[in-house]
Protein backbone atom coordinates (compact mmCIF):
# COMPACT_ATOMS: atom_id res chain seq x y z
CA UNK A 1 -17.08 -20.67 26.55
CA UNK A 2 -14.51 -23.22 27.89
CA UNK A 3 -16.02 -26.04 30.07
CA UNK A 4 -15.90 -25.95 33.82
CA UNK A 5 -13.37 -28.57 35.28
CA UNK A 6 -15.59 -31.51 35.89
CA UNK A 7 -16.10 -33.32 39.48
CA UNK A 8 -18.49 -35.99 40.13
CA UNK A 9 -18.56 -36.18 43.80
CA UNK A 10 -19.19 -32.40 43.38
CA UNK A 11 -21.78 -33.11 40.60
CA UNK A 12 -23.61 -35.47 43.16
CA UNK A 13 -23.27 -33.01 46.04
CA UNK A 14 -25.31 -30.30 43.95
CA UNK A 15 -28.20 -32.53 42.92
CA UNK A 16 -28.52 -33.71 46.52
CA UNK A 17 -28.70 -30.00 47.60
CA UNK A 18 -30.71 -29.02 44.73
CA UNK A 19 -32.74 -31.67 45.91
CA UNK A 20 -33.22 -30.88 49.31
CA UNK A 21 -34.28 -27.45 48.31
CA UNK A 22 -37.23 -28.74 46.36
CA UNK A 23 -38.43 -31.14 49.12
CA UNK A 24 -39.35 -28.01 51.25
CA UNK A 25 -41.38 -27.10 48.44
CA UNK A 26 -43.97 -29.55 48.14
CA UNK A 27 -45.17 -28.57 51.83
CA UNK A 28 -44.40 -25.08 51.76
CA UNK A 29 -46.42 -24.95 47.98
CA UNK A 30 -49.03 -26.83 50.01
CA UNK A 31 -49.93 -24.01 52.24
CA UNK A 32 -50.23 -21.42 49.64
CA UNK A 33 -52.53 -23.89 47.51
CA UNK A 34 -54.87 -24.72 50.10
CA UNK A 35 -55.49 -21.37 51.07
CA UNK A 36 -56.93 -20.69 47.59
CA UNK A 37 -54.06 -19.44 45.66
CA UNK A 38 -54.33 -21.06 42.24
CA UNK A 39 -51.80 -23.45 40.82
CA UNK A 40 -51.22 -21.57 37.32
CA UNK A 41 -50.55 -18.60 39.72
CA UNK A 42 -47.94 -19.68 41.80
CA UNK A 43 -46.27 -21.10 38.65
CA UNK A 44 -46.00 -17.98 37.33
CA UNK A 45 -44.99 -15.95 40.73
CA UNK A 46 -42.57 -18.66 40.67
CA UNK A 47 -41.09 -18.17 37.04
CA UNK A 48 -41.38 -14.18 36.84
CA UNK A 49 -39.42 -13.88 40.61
CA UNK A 50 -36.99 -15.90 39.11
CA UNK A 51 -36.53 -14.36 35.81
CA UNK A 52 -36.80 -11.15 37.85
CA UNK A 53 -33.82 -11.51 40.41
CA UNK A 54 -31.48 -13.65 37.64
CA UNK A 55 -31.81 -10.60 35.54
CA UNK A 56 -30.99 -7.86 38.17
CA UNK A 57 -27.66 -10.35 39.12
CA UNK A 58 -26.27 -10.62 35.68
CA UNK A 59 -27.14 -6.71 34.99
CA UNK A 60 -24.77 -6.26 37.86
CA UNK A 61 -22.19 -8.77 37.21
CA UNK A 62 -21.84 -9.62 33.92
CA UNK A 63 -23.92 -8.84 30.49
CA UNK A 64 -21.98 -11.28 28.78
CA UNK A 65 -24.21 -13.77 30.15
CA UNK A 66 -27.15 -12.58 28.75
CA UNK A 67 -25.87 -13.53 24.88
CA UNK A 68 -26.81 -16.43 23.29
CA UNK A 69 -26.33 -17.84 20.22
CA UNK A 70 -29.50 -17.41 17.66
CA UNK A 71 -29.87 -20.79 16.75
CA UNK A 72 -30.11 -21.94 19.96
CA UNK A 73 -33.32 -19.27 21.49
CA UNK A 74 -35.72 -21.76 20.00
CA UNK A 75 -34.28 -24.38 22.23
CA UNK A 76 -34.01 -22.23 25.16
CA UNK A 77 -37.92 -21.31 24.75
CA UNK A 78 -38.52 -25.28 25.03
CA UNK A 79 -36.61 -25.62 27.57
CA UNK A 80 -38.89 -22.74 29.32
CA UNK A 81 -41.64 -24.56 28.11
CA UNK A 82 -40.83 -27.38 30.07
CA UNK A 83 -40.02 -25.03 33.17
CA UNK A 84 -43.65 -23.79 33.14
CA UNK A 85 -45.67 -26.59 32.94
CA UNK A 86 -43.36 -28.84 34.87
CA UNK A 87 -44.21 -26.45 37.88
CA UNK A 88 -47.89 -26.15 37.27
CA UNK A 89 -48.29 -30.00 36.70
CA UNK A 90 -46.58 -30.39 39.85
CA UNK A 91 -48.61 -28.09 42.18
CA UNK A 92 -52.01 -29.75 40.82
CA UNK A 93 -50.79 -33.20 41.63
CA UNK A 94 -49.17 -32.28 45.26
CA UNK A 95 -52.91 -29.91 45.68
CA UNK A 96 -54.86 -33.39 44.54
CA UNK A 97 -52.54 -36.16 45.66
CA UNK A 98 -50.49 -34.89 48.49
CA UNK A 99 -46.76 -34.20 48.06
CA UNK A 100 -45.24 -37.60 49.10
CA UNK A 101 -46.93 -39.58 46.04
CA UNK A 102 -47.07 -36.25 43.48
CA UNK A 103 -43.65 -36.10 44.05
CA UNK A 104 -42.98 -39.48 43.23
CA UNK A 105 -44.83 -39.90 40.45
CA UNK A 106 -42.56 -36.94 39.09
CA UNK A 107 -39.70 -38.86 39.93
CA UNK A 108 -40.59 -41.48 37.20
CA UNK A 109 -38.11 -38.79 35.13
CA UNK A 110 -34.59 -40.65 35.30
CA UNK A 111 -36.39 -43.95 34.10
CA UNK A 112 -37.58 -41.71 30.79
CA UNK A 113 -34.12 -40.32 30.41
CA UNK A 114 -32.90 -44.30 30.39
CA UNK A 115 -35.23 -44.53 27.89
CA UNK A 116 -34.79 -41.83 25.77
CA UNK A 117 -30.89 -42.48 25.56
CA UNK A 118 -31.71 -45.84 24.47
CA UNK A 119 -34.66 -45.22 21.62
CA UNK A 120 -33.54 -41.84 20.45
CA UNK A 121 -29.58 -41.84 21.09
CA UNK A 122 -29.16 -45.74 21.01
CA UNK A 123 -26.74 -45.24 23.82
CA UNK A 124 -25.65 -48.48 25.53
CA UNK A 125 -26.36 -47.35 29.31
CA UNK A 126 -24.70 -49.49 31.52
CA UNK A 127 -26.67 -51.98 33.27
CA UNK A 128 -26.42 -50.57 36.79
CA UNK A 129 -28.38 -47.54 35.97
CA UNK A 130 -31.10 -49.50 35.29
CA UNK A 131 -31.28 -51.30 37.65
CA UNK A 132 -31.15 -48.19 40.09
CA UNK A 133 -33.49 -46.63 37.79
CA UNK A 134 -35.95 -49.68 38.80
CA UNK A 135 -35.25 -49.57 41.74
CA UNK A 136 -36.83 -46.30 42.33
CA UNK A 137 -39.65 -47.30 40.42
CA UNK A 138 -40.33 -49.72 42.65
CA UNK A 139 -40.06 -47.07 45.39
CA UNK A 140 -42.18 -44.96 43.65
CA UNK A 141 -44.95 -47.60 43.06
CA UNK A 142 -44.62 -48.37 46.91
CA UNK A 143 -44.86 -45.00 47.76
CA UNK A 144 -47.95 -43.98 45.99
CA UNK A 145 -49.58 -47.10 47.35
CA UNK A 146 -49.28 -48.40 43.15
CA UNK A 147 -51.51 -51.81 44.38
CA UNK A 148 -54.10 -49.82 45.33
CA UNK A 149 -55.21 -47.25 42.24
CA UNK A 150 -58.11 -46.29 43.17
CA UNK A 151 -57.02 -44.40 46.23
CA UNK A 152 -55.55 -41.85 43.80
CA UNK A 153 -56.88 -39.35 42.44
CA UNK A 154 -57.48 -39.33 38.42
CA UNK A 155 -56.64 -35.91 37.51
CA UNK A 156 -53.42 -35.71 40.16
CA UNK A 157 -51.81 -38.88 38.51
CA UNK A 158 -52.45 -37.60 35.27
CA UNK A 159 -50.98 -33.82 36.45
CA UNK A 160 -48.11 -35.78 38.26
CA UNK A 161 -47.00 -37.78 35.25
CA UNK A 162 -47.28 -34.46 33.33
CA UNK A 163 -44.61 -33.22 35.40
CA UNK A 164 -42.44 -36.73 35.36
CA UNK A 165 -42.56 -36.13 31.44
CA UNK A 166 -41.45 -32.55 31.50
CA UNK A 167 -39.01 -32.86 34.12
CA UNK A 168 -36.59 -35.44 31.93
CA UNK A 169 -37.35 -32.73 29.48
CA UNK A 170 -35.69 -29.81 31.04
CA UNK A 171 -33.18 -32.00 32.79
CA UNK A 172 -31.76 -33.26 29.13
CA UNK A 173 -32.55 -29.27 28.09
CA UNK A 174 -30.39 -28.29 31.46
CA UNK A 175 -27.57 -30.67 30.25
CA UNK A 176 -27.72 -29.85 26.90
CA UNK A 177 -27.17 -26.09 27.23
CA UNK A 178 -24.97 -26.60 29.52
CA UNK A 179 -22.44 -27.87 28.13
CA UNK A 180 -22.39 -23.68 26.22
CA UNK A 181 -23.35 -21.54 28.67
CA UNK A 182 -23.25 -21.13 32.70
CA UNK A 183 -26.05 -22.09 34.86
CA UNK A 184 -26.94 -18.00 35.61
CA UNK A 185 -27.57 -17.61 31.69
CA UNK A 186 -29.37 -21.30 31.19
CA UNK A 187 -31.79 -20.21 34.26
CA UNK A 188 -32.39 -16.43 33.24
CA UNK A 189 -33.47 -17.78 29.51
CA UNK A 190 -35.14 -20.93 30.57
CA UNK A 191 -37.51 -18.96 33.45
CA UNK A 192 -37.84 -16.10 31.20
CA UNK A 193 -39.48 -17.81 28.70
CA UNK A 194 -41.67 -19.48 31.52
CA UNK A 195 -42.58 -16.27 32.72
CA UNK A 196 -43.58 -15.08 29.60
CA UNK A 197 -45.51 -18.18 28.79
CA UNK A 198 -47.82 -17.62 32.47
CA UNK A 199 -47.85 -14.34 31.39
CA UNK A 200 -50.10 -14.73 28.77
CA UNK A 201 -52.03 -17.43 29.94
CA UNK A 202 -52.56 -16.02 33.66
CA UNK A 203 -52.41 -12.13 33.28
CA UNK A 204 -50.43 -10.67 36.38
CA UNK A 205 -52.83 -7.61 36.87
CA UNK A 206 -55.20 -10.26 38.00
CA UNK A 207 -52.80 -12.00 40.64
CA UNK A 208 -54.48 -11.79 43.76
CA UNK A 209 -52.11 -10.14 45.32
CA UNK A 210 -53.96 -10.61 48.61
CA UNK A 211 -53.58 -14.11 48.83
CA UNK A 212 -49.34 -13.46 49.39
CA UNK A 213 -49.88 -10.46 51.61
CA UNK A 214 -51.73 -12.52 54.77
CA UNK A 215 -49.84 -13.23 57.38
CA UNK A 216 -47.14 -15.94 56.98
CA UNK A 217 -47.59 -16.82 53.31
CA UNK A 218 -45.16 -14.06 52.30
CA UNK A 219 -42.52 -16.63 53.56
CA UNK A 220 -43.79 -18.91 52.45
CA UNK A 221 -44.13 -17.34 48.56
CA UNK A 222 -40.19 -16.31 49.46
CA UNK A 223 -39.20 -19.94 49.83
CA UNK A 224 -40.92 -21.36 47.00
CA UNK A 225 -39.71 -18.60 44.23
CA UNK A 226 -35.66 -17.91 46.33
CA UNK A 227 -34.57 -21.14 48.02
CA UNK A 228 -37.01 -23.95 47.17
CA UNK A 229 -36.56 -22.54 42.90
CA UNK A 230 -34.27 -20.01 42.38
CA UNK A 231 -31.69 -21.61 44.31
CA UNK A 232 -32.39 -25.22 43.57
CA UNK A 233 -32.72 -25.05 40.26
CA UNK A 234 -29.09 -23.26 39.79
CA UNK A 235 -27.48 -26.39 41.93
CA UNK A 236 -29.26 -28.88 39.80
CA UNK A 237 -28.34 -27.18 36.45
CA UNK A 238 -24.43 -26.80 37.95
CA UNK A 239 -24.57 -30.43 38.46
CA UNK A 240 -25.58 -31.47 35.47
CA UNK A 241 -21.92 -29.57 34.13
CA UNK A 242 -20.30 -32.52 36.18
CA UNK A 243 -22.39 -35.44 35.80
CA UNK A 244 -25.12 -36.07 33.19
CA UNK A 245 -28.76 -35.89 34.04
CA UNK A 246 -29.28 -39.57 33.46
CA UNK A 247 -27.53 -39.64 37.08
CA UNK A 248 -28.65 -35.95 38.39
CA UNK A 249 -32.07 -36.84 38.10
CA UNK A 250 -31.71 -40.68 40.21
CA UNK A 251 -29.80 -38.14 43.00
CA UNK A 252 -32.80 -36.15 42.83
CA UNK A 253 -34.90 -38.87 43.81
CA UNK A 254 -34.01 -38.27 47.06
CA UNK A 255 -36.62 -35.47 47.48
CA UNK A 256 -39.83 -37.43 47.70
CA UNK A 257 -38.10 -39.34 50.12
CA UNK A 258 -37.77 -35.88 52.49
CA UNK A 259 -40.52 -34.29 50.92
CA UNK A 260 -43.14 -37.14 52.28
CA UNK A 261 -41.38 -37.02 55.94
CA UNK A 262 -41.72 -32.59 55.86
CA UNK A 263 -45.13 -33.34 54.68
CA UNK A 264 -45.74 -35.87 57.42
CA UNK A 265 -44.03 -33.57 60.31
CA UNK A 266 -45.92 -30.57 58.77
CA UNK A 267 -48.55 -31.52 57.86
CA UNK A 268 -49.63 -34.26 59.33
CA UNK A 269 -49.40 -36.47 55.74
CA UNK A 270 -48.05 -39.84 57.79
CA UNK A 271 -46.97 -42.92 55.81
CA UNK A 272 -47.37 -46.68 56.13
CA UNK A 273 -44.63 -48.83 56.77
CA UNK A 274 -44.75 -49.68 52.96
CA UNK A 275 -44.34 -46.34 51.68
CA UNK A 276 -41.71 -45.84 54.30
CA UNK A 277 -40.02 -48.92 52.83
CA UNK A 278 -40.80 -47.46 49.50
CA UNK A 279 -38.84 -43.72 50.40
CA UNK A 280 -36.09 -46.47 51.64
CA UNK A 281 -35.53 -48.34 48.03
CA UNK A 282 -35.32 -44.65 46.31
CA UNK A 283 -32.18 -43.72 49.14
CA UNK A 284 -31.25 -47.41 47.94
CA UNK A 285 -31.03 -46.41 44.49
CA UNK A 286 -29.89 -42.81 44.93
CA UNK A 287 -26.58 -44.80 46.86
CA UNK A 288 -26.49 -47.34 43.83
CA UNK A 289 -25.82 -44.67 41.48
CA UNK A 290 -22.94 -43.20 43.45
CA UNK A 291 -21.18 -46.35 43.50
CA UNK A 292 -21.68 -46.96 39.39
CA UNK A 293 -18.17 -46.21 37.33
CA UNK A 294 -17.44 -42.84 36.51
CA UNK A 295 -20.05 -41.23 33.49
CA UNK A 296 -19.06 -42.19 29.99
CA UNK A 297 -20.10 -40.86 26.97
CA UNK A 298 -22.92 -43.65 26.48
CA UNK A 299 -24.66 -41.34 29.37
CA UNK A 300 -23.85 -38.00 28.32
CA UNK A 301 -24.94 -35.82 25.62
CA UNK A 302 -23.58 -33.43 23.70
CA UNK A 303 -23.89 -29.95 23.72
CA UNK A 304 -26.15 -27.79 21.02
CA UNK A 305 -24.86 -27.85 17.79
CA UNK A 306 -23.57 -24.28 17.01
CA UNK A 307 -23.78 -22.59 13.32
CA UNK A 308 -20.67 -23.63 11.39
CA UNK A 309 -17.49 -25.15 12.35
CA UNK A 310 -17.57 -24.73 15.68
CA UNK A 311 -20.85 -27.26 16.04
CA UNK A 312 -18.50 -29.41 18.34
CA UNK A 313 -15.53 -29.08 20.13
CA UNK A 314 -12.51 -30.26 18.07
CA UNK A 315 -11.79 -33.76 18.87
CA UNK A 316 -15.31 -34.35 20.57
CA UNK A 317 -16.70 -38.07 20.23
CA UNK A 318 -19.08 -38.31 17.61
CA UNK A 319 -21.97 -40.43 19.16
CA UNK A 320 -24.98 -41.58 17.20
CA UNK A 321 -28.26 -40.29 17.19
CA UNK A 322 -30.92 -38.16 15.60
CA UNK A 323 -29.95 -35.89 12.96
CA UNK A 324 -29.63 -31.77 14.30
């Protein structure tokens, strides 16, 4: 499949939409949690809509995108691995913690891609990602009130930093498949595997059904699976064509930031002045990134190798790291 044309500024407008998407999630997810529907549930609503509607659109437009080269469905299913419990991990900690600090414990993600480049690629990253990559730690830390642990609760950290784990985990997935394939066929075998996954685990004849039907949450179920997943997922896996996750996922960071202030207009979740200055250092380092030199290939990775010959593009930089 020949590459798309690459853009960064268009690279960073996607993750900044893709993020702003997901911030009306945390609140929206909220309602639907509080009012009894199960975590593991909406995960899977979430992953079989999804799967559902990205099926339907390629059926109609083009079946090509539905192939996918054999070696590479064992990758796909762990990148929909990391689609399904990413989104249950992060509707326990938002249920437990609140969305402002679940959310920002999740976005401990770009400082694990850092890391991961370095131990397991030994990439030289450039010094100014990590220090913007710091920086919204610290933002994080500020945010989530960091000084004071045992305001938190146990079980939400440890569901939050599930989901910090397996979000750099289907962000390098996202990047690395799709540098093959187009975001509609990365999403329709990354969610379909999800869906199959909560499938099993949560049988849908036992969906309480109910629970979406009162009045109002049907919206809300529509936002969370369309706009807030559907939708934001496809922008941040376009992006990730453009610019490598390393800096999609610092971009991203932005949506704790306006996920805490829906949370605090909806409902009623206000911040201190610290965690305001905290949602302040992650802008900070979200504005830090866009001012870094253009991506080189110490940041990006390449794409899955493919049987034979064609493993890499002729002429394609050879960088080191783990053996395929």
């Amino acid at each position: 499949m020949r590459a798309p044309r690459r853009s960064a500024r268009r690279g960073y407008l996607l993750a900044a939409a893709g993020a702003a998407l997901f911030a009306g999630n945390g609140a929206t997810a909220r309602v639907l949690l509080d009012d009894g529907l199960p975590a593991t549930r909406l995960a899977w609503l979430r992953s079989a809509v999804v799967f559902i509607v990205i099926l339907a659109w390629v059926l109609a437009r083009d079946r090509s995108r539905l192939r996918v080269r054999r070696a590479h469905v064992p990758r796909l299913a762990l990148l929909g691995l990391s689609l399904a419990v990413v989104q249950a991990s992060y509707f326990v900690g938002i249920d437990r913690l609140g969305v402002g600090p679940a959310l920002t414990i999740q976005y401990l993600g770009p400082l694990l891609i850092l890391v991961w480049l370095t131990v397991a690629w030994r990439r030289n990253v450039p010094r100014g990602m990590w220090g913007a990559a710091a920086l919204a730690l610290l933002g994080c830390l500020l945010v989530v009130r960091g000084w004071a642990p045992q305001d938190l609760d146990a079980v939400g950290v440890a569901a939050a930093l599930v989901s910090a784990v397996t979000f750099a985990a289907y962000a390098i997935g996202t990047e690395r498949s799709g540098r093959s394939y187009a975001a509609e066929t990365t999403l329709l075998w990354g969610f379909g595997f999800a869906a199959l996954l909560w499938t099993v685990a949560v049988p849908p004849w036992s969906f309480p059904w109910g629970e979406i039907a009162a009045a109002g949450h049907l919206g809300s179920a529509a936002y969370v699976c369309l706009a807030g997943t559907l939708l934001g997922f496809a922008l941040e896996i376009s992006a990730v064509r453009h610019i490598p996750a390393s800096r999609v996922v610092i971009i991203a960071t932005i949506e704790p930031v306006l996920g805490s202030a829906i949370a605090w207009i909806a409902l009623g979740e206000a911040l201190g002045p610290v965690q305001i200055l905290g949602g302040l250092l992650v802008v900070g380092a979200v504005a830090w990134v866009q001012l870094q030199r253009a991506a080189g290939p110490e940041e990006e990775l390449p794409a899955w190798p493919a049987p034979g010959p064609r493993a890499r593009p002729p002429g394609a930089p050879l960088p080191p790291g783990p053996v395929e």
